[in-house]
C-alpha atoms as a PDB file:
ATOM      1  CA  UNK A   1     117.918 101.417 118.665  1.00  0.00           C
ATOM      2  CA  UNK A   2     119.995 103.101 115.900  1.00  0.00           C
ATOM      3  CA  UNK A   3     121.814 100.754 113.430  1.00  0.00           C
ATOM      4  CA  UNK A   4     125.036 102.453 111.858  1.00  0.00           C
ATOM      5  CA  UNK A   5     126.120  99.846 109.654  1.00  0.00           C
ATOM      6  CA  UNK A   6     125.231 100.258 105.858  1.00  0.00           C
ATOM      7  CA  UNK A   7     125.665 103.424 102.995  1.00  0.00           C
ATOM      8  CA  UNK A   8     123.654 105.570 104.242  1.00  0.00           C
ATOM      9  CA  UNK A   9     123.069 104.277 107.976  1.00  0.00           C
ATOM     10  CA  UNK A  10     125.102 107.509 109.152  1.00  0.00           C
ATOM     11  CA  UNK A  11     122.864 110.468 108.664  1.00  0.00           C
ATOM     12  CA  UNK A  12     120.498 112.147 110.080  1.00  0.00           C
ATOM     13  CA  UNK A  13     117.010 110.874 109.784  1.00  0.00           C
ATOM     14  CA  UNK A  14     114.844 112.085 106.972  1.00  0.00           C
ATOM     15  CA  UNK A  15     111.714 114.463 107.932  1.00  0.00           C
ATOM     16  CA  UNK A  16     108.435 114.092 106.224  1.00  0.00           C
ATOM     17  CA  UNK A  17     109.569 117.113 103.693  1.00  0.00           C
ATOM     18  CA  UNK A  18     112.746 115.437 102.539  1.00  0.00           C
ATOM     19  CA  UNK A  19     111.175 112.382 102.011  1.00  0.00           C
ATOM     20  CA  UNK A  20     108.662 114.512  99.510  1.00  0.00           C
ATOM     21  CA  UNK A  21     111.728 116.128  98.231  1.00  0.00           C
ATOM     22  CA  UNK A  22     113.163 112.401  97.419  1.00  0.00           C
ATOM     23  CA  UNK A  23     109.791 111.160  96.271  1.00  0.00           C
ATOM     24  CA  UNK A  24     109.894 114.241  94.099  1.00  0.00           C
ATOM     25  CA  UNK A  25     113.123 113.271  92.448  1.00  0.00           C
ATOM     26  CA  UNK A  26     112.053 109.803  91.639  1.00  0.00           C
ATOM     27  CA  UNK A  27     109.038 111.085  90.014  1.00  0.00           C
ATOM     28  CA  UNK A  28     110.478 113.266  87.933  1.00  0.00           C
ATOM     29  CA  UNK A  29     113.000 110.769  86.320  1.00  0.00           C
ATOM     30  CA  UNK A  30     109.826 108.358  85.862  1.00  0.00           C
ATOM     31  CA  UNK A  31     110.917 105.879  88.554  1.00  0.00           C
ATOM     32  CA  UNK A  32     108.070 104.021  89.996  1.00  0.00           C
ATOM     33  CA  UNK A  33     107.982 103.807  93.789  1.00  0.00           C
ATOM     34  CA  UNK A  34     107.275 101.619  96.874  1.00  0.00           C
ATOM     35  CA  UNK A  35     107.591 101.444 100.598  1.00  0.00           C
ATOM     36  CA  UNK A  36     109.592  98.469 101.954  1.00  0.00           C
ATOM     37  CA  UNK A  37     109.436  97.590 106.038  1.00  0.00           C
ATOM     38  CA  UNK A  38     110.953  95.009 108.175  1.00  0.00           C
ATOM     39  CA  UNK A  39     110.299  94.343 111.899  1.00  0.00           C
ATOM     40  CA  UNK A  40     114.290  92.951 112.589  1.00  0.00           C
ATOM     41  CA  UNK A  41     116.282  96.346 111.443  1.00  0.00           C
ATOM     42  CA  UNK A  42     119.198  94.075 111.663  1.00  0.00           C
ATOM     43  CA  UNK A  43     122.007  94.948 108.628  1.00  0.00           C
ATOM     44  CA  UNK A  44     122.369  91.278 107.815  1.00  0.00           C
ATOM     45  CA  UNK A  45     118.221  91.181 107.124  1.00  0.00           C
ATOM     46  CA  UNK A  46     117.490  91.509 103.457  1.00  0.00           C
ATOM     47  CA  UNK A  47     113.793  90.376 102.989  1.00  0.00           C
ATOM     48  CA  UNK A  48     112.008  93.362 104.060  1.00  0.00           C
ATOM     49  CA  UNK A  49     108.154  93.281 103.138  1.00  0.00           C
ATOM     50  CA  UNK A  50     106.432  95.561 100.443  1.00  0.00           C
ATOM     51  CA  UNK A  51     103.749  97.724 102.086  1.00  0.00           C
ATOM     52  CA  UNK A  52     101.066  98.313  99.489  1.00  0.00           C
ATOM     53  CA  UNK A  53     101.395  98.027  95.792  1.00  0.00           C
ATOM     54  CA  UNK A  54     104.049  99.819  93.867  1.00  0.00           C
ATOM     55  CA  UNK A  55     103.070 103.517  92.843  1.00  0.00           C
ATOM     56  CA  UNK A  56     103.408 103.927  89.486  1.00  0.00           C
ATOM     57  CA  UNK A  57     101.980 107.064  87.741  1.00  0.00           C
ATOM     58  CA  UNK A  58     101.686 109.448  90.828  1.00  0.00           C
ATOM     59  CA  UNK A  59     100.712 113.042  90.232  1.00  0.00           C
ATOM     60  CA  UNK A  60     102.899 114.404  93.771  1.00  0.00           C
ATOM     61  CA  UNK A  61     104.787 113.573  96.392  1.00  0.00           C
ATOM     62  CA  UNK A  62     101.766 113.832  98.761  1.00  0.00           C
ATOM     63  CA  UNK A  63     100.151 109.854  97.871  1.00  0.00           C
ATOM     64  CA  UNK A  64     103.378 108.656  98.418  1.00  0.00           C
ATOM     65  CA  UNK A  65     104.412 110.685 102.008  1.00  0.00           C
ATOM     66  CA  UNK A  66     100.892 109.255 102.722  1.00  0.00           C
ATOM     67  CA  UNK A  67     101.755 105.659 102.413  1.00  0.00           C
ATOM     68  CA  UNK A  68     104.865 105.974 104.397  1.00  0.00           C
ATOM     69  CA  UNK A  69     103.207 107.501 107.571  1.00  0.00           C
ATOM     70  CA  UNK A  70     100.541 104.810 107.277  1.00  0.00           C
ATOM     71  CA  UNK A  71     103.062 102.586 107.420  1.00  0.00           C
ATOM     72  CA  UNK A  72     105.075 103.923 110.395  1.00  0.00           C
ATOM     73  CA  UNK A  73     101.516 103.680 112.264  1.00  0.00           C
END
């Protein structure tokens, strides 16, 4: 089930290499990261759950791409 309803709930989904190319941003405007899930995708659910730690201080993209396909699994 695709939800449209949201900012950015209209395009395409990301692939693994534009989420590095995202990550990549972040990092290089010293923004500390973290990977958020939920199990209802509903638009009206806020609490989503934290998967890990947040990622401060990472050296690439490639820890945090890593983190996100462990969470997808």
């Amino acid at each position: 089930m695709r939800i449209t309803q949201g900012t950015f709930s209209y395009l395409p989904d990301l692939t693994d290499d534009d989420i590095a190319a995202q990550i990549g941003y972040a990092q290089a405007h010293g923004w500390a990261l973290a990977v958020e899930f939920t199990d209802d995708p509903h638009p009206r659910n806020v609490l989503w759950e934290m998967w890990g730690l947040p990622m401060f201080g990472l050296a690439d993209p490639a820890g945090a791409v890593q983190e996100v396909r462990a969470c997808r699994r």
